[in-house]
C-alpha atoms as a PDB file:
ATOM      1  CA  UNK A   1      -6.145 -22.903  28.293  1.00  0.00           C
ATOM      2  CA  UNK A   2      -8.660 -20.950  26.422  1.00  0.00           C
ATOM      3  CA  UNK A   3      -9.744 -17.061  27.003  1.00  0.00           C
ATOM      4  CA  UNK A   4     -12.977 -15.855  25.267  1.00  0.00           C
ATOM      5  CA  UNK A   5     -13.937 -12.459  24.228  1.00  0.00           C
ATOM      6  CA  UNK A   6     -17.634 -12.680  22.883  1.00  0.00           C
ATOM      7  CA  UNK A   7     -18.939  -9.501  20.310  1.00  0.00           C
ATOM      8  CA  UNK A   8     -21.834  -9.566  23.032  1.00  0.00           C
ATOM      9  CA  UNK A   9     -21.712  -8.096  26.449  1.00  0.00           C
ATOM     10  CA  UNK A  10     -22.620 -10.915  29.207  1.00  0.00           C
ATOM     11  CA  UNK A  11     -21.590  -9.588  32.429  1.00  0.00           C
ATOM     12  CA  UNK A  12     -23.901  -9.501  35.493  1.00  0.00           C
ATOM     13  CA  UNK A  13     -24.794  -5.678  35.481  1.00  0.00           C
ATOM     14  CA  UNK A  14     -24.919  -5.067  38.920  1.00  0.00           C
ATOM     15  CA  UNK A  15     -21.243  -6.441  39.631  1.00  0.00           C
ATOM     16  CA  UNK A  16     -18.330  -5.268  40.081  1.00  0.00           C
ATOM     17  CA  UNK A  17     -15.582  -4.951  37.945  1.00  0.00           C
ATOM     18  CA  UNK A  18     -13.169  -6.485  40.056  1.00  0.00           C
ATOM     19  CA  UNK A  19     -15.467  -9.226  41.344  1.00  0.00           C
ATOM     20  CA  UNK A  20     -16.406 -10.445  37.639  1.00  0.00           C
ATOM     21  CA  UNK A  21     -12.510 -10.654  36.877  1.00  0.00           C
ATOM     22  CA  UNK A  22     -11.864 -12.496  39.870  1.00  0.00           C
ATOM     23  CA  UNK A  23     -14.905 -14.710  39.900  1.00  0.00           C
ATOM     24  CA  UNK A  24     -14.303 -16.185  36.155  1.00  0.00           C
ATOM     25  CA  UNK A  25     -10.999 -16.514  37.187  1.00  0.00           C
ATOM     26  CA  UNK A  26     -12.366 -18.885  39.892  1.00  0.00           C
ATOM     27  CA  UNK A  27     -14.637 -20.743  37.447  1.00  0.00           C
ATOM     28  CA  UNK A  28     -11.606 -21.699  35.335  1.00  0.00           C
ATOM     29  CA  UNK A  29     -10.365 -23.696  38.436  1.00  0.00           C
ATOM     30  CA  UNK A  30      -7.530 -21.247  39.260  1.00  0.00           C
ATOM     31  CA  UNK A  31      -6.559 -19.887  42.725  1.00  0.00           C
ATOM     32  CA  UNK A  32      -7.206 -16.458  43.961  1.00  0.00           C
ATOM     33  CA  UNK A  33      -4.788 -14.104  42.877  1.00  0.00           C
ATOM     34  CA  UNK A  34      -5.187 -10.688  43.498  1.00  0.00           C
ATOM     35  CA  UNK A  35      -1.823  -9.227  42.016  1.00  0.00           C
ATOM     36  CA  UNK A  36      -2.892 -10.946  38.572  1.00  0.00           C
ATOM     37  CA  UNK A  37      -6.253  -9.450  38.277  1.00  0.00           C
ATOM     38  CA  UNK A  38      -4.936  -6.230  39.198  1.00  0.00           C
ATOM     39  CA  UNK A  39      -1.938  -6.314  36.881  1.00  0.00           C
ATOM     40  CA  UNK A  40      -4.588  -7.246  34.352  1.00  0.00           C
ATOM     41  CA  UNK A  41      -7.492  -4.527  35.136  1.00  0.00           C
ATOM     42  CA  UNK A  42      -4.547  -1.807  35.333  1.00  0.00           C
ATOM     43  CA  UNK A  43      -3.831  -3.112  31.856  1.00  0.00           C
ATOM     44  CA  UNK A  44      -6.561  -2.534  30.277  1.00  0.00           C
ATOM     45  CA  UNK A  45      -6.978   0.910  32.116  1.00  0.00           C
ATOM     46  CA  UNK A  46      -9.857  -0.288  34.378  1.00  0.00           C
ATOM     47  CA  UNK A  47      -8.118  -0.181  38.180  1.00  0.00           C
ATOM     48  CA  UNK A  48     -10.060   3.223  39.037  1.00  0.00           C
ATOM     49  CA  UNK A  49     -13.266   1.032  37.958  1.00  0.00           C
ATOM     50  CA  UNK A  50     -12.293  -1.636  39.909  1.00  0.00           C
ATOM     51  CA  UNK A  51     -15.229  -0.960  42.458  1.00  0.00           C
ATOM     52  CA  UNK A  52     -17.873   0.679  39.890  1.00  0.00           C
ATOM     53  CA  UNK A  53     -21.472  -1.872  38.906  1.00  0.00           C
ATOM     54  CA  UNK A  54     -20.582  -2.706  35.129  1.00  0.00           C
ATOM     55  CA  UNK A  55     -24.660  -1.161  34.948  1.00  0.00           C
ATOM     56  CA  UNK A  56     -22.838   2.360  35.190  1.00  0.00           C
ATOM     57  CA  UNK A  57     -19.824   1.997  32.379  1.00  0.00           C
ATOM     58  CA  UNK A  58     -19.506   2.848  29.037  1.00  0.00           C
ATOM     59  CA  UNK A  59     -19.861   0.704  25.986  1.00  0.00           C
ATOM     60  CA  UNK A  60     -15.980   0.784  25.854  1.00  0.00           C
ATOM     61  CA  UNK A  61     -15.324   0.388  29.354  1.00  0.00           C
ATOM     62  CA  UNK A  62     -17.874  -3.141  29.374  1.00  0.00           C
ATOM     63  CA  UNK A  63     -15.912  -4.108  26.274  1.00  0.00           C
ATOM     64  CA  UNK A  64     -12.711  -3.945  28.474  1.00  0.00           C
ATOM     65  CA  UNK A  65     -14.628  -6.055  31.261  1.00  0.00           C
ATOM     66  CA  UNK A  66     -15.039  -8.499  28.456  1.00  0.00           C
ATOM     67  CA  UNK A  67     -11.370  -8.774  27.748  1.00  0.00           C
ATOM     68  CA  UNK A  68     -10.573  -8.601  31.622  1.00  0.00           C
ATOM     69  CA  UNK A  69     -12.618 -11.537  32.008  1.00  0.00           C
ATOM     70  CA  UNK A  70     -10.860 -13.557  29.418  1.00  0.00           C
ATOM     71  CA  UNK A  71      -7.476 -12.636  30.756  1.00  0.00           C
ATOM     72  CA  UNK A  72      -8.041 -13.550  34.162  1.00  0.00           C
ATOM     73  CA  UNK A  73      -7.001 -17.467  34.357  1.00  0.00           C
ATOM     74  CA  UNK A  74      -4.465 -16.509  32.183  1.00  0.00           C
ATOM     75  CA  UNK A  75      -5.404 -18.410  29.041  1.00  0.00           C
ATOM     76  CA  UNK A  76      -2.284 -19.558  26.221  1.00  0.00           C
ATOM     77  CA  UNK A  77      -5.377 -19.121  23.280  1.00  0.00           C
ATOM     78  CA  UNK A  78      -7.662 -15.989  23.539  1.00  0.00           C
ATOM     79  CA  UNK A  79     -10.361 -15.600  20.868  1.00  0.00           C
ATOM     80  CA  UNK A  80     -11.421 -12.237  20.188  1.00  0.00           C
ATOM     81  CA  UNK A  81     -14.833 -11.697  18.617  1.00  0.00           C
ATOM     82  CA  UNK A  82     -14.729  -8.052  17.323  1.00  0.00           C
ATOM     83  CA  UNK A  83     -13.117  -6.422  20.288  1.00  0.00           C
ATOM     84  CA  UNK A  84     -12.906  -2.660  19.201  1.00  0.00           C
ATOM     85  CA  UNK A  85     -16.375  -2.967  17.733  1.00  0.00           C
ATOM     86  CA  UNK A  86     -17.882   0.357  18.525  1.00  0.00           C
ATOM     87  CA  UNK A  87     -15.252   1.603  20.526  1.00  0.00           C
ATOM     88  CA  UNK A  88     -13.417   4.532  20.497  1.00  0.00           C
ATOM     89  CA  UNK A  89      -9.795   4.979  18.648  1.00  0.00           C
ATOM     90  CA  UNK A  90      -7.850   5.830  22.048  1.00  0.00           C
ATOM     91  CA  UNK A  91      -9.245   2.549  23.695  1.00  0.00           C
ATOM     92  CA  UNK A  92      -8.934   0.774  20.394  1.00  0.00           C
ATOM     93  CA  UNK A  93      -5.340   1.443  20.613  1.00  0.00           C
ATOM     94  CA  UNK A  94      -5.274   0.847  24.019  1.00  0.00           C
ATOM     95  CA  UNK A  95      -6.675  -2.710  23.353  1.00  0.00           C
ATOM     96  CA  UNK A  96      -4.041  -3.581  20.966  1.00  0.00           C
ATOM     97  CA  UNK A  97      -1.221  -2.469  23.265  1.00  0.00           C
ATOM     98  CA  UNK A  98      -2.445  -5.174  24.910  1.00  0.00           C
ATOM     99  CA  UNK A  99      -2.723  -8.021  22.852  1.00  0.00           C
ATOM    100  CA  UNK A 100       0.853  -7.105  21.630  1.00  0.00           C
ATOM    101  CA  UNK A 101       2.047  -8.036  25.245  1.00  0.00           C
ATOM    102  CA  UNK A 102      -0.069 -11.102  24.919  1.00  0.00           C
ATOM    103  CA  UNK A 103       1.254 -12.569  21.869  1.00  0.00           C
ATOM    104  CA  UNK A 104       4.523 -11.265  23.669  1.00  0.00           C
ATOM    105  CA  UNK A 105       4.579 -13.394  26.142  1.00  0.00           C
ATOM    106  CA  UNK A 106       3.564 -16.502  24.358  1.00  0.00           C
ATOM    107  CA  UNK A 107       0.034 -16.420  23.874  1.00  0.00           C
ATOM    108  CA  UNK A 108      -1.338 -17.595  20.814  1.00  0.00           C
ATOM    109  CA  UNK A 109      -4.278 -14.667  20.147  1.00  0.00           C
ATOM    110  CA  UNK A 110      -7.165 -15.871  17.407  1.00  0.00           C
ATOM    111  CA  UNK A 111      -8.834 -12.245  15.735  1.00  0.00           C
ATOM    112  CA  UNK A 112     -12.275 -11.553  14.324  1.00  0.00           C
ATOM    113  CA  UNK A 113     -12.459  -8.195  12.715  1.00  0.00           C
ATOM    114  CA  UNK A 114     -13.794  -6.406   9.875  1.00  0.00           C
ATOM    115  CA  UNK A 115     -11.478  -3.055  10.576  1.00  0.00           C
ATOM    116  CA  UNK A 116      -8.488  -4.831   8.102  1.00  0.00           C
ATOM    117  CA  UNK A 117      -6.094  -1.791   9.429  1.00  0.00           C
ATOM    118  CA  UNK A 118      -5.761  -3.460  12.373  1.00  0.00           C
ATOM    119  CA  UNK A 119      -5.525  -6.826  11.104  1.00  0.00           C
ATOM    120  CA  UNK A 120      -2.139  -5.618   9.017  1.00  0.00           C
ATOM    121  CA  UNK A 121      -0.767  -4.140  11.739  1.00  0.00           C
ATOM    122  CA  UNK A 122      -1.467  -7.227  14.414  1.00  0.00           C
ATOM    123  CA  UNK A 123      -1.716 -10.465  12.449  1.00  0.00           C
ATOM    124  CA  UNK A 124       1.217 -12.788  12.181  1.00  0.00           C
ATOM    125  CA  UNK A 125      -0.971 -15.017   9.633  1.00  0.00           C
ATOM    126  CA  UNK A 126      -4.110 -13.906   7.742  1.00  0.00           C
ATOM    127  CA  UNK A 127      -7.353 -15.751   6.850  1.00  0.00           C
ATOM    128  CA  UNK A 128      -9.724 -14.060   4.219  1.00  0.00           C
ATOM    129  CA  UNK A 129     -13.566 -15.528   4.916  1.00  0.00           C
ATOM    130  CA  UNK A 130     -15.418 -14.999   1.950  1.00  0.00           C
ATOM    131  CA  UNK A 131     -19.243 -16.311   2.435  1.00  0.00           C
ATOM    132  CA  UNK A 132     -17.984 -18.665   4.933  1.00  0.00           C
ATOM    133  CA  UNK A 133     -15.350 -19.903   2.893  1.00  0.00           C
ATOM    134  CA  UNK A 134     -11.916 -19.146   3.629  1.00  0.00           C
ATOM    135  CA  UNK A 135     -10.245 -18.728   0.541  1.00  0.00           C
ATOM    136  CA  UNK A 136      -6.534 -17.704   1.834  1.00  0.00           C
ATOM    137  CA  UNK A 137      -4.365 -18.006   4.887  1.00  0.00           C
ATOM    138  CA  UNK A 138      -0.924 -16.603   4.901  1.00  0.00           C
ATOM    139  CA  UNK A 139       1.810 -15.320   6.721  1.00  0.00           C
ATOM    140  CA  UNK A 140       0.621 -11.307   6.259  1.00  0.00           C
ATOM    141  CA  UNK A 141       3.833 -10.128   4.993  1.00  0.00           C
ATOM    142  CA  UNK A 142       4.278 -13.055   2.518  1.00  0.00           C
ATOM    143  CA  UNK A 143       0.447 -12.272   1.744  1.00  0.00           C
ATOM    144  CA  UNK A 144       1.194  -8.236   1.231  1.00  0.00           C
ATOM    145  CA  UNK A 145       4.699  -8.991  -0.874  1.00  0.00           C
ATOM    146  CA  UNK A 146       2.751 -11.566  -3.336  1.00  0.00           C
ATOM    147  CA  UNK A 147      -0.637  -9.869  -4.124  1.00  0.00           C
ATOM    148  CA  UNK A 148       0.156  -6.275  -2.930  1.00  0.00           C
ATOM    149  CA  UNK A 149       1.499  -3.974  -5.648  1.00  0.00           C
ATOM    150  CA  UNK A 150       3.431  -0.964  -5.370  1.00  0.00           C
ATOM    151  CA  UNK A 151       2.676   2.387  -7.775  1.00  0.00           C
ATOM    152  CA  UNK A 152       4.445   5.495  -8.758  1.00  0.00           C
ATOM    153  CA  UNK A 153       2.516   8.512  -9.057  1.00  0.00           C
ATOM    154  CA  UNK A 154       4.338  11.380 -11.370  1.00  0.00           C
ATOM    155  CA  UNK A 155       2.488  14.530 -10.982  1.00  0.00           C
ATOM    156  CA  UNK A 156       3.325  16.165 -14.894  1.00  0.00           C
ATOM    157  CA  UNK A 157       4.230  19.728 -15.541  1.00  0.00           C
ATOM    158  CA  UNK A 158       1.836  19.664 -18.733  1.00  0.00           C
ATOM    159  CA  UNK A 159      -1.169  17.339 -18.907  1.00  0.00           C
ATOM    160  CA  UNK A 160      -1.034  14.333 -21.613  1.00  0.00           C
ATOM    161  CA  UNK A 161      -3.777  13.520 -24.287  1.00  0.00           C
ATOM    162  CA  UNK A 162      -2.873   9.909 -23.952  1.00  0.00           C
ATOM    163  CA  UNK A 163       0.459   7.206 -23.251  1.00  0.00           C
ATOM    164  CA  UNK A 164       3.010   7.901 -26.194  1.00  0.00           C
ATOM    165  CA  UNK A 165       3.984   4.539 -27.822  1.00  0.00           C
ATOM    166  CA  UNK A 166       7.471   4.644 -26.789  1.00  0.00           C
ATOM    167  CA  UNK A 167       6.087   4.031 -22.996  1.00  0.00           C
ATOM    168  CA  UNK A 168       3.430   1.356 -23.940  1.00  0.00           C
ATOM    169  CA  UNK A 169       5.817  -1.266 -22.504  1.00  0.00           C
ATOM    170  CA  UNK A 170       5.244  -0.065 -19.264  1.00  0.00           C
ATOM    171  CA  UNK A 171       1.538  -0.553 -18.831  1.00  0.00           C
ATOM    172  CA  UNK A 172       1.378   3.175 -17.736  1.00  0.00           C
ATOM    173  CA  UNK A 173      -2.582   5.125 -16.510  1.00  0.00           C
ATOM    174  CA  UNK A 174      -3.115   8.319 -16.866  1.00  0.00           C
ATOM    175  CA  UNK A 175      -5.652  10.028 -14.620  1.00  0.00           C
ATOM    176  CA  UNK A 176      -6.526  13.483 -13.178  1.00  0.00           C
ATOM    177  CA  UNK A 177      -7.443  14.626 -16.711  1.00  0.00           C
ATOM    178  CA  UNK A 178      -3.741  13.395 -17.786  1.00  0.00           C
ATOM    179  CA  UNK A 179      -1.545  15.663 -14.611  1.00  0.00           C
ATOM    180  CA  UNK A 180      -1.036  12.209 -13.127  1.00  0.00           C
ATOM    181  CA  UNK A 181       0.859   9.720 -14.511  1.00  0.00           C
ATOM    182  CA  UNK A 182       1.077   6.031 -12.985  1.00  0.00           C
ATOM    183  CA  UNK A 183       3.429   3.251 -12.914  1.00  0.00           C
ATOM    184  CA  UNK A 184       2.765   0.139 -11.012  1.00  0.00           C
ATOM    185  CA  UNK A 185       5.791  -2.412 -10.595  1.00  0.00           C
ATOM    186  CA  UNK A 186       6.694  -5.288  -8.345  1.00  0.00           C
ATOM    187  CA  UNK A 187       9.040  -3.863  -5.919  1.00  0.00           C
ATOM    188  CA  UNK A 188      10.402  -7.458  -4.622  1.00  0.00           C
ATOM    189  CA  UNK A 189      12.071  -7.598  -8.539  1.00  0.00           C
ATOM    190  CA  UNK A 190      15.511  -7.052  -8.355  1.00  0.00           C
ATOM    191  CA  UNK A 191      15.054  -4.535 -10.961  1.00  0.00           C
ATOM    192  CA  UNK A 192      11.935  -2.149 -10.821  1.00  0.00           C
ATOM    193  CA  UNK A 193      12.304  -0.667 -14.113  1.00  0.00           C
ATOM    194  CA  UNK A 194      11.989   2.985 -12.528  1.00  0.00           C
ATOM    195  CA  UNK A 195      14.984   4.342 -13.290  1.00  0.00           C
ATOM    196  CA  UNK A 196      14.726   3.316 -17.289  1.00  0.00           C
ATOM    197  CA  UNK A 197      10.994   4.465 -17.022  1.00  0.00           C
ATOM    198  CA  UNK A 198      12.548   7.758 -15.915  1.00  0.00           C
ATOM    199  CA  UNK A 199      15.090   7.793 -18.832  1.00  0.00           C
ATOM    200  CA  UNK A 200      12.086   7.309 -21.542  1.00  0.00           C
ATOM    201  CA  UNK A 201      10.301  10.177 -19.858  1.00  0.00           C
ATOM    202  CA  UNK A 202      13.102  13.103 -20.126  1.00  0.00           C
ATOM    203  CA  UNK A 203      13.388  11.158 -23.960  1.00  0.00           C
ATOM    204  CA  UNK A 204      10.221  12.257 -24.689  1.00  0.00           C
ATOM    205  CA  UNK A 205       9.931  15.264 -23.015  1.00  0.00           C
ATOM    206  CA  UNK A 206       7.330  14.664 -20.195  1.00  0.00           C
ATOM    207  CA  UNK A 207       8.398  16.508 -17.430  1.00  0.00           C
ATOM    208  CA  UNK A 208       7.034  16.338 -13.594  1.00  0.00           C
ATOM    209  CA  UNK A 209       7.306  18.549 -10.635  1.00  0.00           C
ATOM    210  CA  UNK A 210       6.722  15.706  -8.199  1.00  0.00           C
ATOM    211  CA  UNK A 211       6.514  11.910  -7.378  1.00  0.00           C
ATOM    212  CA  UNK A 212       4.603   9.160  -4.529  1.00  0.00           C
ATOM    213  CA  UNK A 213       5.087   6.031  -4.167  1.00  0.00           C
ATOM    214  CA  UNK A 214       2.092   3.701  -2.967  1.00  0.00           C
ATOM    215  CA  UNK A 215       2.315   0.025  -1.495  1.00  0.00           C
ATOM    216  CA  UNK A 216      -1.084  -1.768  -1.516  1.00  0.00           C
ATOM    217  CA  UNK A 217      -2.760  -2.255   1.840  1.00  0.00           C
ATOM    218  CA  UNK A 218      -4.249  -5.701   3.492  1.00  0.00           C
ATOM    219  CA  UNK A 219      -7.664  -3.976   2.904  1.00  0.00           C
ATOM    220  CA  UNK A 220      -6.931  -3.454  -1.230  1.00  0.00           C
ATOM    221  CA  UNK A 221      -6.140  -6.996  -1.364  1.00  0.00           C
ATOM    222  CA  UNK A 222      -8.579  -8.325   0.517  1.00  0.00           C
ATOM    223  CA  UNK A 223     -11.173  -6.321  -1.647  1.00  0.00           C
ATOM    224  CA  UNK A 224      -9.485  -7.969  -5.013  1.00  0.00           C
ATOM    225  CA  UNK A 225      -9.252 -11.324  -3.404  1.00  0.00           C
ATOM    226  CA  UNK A 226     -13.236 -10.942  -2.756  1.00  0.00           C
ATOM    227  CA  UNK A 227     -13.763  -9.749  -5.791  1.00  0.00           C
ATOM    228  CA  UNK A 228     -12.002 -12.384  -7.719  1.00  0.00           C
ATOM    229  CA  UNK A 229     -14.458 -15.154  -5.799  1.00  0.00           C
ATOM    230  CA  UNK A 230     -17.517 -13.649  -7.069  1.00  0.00           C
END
């Protein structure tokens, strides 16, 4: 039931590609079947490797055996230890295109990673380990909605010494030498306070030429959530 991608490479070097799928497929007690491994080498673009020694891939490509390996008695958990670690972005992406179609089709996919980006864009759930100590798991968009924050950025015509009292309500920052004005709010409130904030502006005569909006990603919280432990 259980597929294993290790962060370390151990694959016979001088074997095939297509013989190391097929032969852990054999170790896990399941019949030959040819169509599977190739479905599953095509997959991960390897089928034009099928008959290369793993001695003569790339660091990427051996990563891909890894995962090949793993897939090959078609497993309902698969453990990934760092999977794009030193790869390249087009296999990286590559990689996830797969694990999409795993989780899919039912397959219940376990992530190591320290690239976050890819944890907010996969992960169902998120755990934060913080010196061995997992201090959160969550659903990951209950986790960005609760401690994620969203900010408005008001680029001003004319800079501003400091936050005139009339705004202090709004727990306002100034920064690029006072050009930039910020407002963070909780977007999930029914009422964001932006358009008042607006009206208290033009009141007191602060003008801006443009505006950005922000949302906080799984990598800002997990820095404040780490931070917070210490």
């Amino acid at each position: 039931m259980i597929g294993l991608v290790p962060q370390e490479l151990p694959v016979e070097t001088f074997e095939t590609v297509w013989n190391t799928a097929s032969f852990s497929r054999g170790l896990f007690g399941k019949p030959p079947n040819p169509a599977h491994v190739e479905k599953v080498l095509r997959s991960l673009s390897l089928w034009d490797k099928k008959d290369s020694p793993i001695i003569g891939l790339s660091g990427g490509m051996k990563r891909r055996v890894l995962i090949a390996k793993a897939l090959a008695h078609e497993p309902e958990l698969l453990f990934l230890d760092e999977p794009t670690a030193g790869v390249d972005v087009e296999l990286r992406q590559a990689m996830w295109n797969v694990v999409r179609e795993l989780r899919e089709s039912g397959v219940t996919v376990i992530l190591t990673t320290h690239y976050i980006e890819e944890a907010e864009q996969m992960a169902d759930r998120v755990g934060v380990i913080n010196h061995g100590e997992i201090i959160i798991v969550k659903e990951t968009a209950s986790l960005m909605r609760e401690l994620g924050k969203k900010q408005l950025f008001l680029m001003l015509n004319e800079p501003l010494a400091e936050i005139p009292a009339s705004l202090s309500g709004y727990g306002l920052e100034l920064q690029d030498d006072g050009n930039e004005l910020i407002y963070t709010y909780d977007s999930q409130r029914e009422r964001t306070g932006i358009t008042t904030l607006l009206g208290e502006l033009g009141k007191a005569g602060i003008a801006f030429h443009d505006l950005d909006t922000s949302q906080s990603s799984l990598e800002e919280i997990f820095v404040d959530l780490v931070k917070k432990e210490r």
